[in-house]
Protein backbone atom coordinates (compact mmCIF):
# COMPACT_ATOMS: atom_id res chain seq x y z
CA UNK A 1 -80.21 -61.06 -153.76
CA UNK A 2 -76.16 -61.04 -154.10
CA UNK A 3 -74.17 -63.60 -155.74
CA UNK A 4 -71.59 -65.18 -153.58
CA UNK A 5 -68.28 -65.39 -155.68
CA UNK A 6 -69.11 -69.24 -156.17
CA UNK A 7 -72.46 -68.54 -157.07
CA UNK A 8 -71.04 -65.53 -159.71
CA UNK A 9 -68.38 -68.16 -161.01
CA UNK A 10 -70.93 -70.74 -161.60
CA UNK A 11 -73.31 -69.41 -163.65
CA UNK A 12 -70.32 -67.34 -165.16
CA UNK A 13 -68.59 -70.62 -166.44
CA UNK A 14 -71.85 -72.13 -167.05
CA UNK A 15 -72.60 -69.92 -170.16
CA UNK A 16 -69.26 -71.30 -171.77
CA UNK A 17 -69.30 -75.09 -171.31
CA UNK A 18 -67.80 -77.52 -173.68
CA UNK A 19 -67.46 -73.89 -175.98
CA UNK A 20 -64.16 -72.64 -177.22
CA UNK A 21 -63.37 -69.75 -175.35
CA UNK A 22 -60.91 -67.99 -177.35
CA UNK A 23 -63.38 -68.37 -180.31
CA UNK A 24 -66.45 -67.05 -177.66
CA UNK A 25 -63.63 -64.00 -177.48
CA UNK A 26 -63.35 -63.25 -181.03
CA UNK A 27 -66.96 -63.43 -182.27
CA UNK A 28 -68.14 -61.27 -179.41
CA UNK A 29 -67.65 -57.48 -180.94
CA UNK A 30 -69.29 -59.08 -183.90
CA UNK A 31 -72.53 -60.13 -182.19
CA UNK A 32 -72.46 -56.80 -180.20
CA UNK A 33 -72.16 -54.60 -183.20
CA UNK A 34 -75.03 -56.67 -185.11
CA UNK A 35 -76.93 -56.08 -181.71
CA UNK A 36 -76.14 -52.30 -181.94
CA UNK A 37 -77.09 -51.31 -184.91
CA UNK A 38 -80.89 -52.82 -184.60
CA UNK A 39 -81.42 -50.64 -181.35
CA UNK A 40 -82.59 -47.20 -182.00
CA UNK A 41 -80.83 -44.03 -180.25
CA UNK A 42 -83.26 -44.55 -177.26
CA UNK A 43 -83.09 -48.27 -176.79
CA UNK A 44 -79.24 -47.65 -176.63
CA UNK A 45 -79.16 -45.55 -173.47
CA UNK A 46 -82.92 -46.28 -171.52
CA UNK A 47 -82.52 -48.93 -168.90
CA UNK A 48 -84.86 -52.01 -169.20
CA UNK A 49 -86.06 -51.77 -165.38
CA UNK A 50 -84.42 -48.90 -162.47
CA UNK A 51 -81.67 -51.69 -161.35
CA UNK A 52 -80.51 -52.45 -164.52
CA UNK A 53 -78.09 -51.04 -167.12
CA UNK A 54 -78.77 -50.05 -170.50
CA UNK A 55 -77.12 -50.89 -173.62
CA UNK A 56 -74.69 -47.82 -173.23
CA UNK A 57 -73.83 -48.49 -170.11
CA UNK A 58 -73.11 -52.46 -170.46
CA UNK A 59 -70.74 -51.45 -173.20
CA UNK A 60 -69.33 -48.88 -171.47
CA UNK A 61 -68.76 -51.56 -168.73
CA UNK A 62 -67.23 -54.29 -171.44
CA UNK A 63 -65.32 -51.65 -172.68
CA UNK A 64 -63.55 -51.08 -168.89
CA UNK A 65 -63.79 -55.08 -168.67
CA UNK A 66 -61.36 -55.58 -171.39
CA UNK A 67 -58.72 -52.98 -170.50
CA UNK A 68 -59.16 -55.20 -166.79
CA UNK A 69 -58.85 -58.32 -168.92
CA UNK A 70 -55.77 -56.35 -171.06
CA UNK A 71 -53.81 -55.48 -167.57
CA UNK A 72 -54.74 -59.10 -166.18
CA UNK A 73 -53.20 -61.13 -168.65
CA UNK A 74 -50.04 -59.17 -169.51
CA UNK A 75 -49.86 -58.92 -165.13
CA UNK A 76 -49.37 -62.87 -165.17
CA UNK A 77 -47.96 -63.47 -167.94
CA UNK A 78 -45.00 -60.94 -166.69
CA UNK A 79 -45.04 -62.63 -163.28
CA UNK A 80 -46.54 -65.80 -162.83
CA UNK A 81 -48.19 -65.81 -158.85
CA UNK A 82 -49.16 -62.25 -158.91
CA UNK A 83 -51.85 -60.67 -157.53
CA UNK A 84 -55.49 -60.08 -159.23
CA UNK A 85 -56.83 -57.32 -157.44
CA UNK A 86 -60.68 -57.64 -157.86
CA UNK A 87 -63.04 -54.60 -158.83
CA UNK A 88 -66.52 -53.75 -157.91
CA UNK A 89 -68.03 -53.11 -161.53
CA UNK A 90 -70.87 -50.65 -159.78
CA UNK A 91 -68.71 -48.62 -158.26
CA UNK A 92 -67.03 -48.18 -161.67
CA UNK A 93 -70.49 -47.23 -163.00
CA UNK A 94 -71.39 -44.85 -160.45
CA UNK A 95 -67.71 -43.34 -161.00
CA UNK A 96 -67.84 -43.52 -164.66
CA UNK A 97 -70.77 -41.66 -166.08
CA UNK A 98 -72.22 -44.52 -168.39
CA UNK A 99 -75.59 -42.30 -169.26
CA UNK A 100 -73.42 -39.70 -170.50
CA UNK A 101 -70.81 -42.45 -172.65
CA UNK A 102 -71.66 -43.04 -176.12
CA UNK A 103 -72.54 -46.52 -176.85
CA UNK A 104 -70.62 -46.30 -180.49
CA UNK A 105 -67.40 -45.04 -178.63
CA UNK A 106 -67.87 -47.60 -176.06
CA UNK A 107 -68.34 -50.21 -178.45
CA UNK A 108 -65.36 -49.22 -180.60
CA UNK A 109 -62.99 -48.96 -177.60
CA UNK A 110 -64.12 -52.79 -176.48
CA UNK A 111 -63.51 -53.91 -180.32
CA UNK A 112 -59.93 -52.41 -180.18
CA UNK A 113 -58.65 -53.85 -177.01
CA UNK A 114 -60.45 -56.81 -177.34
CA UNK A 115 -58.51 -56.94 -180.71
CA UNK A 116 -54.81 -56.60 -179.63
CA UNK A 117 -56.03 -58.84 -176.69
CA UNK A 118 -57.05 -62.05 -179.42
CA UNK A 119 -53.85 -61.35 -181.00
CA UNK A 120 -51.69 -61.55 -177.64
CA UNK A 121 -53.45 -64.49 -177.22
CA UNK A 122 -53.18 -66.58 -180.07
CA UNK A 123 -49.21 -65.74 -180.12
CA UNK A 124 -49.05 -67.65 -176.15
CA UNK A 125 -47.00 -70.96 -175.82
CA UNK A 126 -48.72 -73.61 -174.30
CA UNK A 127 -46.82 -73.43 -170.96
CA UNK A 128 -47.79 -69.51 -170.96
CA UNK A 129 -51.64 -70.44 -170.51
CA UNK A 130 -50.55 -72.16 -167.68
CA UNK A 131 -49.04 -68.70 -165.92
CA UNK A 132 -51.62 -67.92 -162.87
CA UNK A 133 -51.98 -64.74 -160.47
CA UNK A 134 -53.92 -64.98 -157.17
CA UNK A 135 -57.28 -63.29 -157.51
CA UNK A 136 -58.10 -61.71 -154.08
CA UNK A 137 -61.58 -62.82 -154.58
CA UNK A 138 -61.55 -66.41 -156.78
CA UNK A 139 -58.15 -67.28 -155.60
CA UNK A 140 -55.68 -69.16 -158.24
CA UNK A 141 -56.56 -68.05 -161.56
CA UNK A 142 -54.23 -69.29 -164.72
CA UNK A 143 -54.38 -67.53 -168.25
CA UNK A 144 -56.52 -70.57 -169.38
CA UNK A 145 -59.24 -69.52 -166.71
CA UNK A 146 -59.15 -65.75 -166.29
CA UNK A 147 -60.03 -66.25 -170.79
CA UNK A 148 -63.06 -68.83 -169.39
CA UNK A 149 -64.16 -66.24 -167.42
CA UNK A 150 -64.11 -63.45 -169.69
CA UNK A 151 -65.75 -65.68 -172.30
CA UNK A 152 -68.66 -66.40 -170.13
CA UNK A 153 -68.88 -62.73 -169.20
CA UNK A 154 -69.53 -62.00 -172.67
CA UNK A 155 -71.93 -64.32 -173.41
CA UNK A 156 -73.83 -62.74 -169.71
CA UNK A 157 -73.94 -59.23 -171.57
CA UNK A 158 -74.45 -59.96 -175.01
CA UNK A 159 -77.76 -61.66 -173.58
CA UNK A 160 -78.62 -58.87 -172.05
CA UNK A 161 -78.21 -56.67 -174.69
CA UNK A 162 -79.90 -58.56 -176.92
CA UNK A 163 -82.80 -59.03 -174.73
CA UNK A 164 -82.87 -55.33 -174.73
CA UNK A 165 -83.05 -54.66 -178.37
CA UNK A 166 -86.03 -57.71 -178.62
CA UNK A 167 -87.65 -56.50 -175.53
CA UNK A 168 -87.74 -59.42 -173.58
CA UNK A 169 -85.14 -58.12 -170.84
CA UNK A 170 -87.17 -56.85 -167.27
């Protein structure tokens, strides 16, 4: 069954309330890397079930998340009202060749963008989280929410990944 956008929002949000999000930001590569290192070369790239990704591949797909979430906030920030063009993340996979991506080089990518991201973030004014573009899909979406958002995505894969690695992901 398909999420409708409220539905995807929802539980989105829902992994990140009352938590800090920029912290939820900064201590995901961490958690990932841990998560990495305990899965052997086969764990990394076998899918847990025919519909769903492996390791590899839902780093791979953080990895093209964060350059999203890289364009997204330096978009608003440079013009305040603009337009968030949405994505369909399996179309990206299907485009993207995730088997074939290393899940090291996928990982290391994330960590890098994710890094200069943190940094652009902790050096906003207040009034700068406030800056919003128009996501075709989710409508208004200020700095303050499109971070929620990317928080609570996080939280979504790291669970999956580590329910991967401990086996307990169908």
């Amino acid at each position: 069954m398909v999420e409708t956008t409220q539905q995807y929002i929802a539980r989105i949000t829902g992994y990140v309330v009352g938590k800090d999000h920029l912290k939820v930001l900064q201590v995901t590569s961490k958690k990932l890397a841990g998560l990495v290192k305990k899965a052997t070369k086969k764990k990394l790239t076998q899918r847990p079930a025919p519909d769903k990704w492996s390791i590899a591949e839902i780093l791979a797909h953080l990895a093209e998340s964060e350059i999203v979430f890289a364009f997204r906030l330096r978009l608003v920030l440079g013009a305040s009202g603009a337009q968030i063009q949405a994505f369909d993340q399996n179309v990206w996979q299907d485009n993207a060749g995730y088997l074939n991506k290393d899940a090291q080089e996928a990982l290391r990518l994330f960590e890098s963008i994710r890094a200069s991201n943190i940094a652009l973030l902790k050096s906003l004014s207040k009034a700068q989280w406030e800056n919003y573009g128009m996501h075709q899909e989710r409508g208004k979406e200020t700095v303050s929410r499109i971070v929620e958002m990317f928080a609570g995505h996080d939280i979504n894969h790291t669970l999956q990944v580590e329910g991967i690695v401990n086996g307990t992901r169908k």
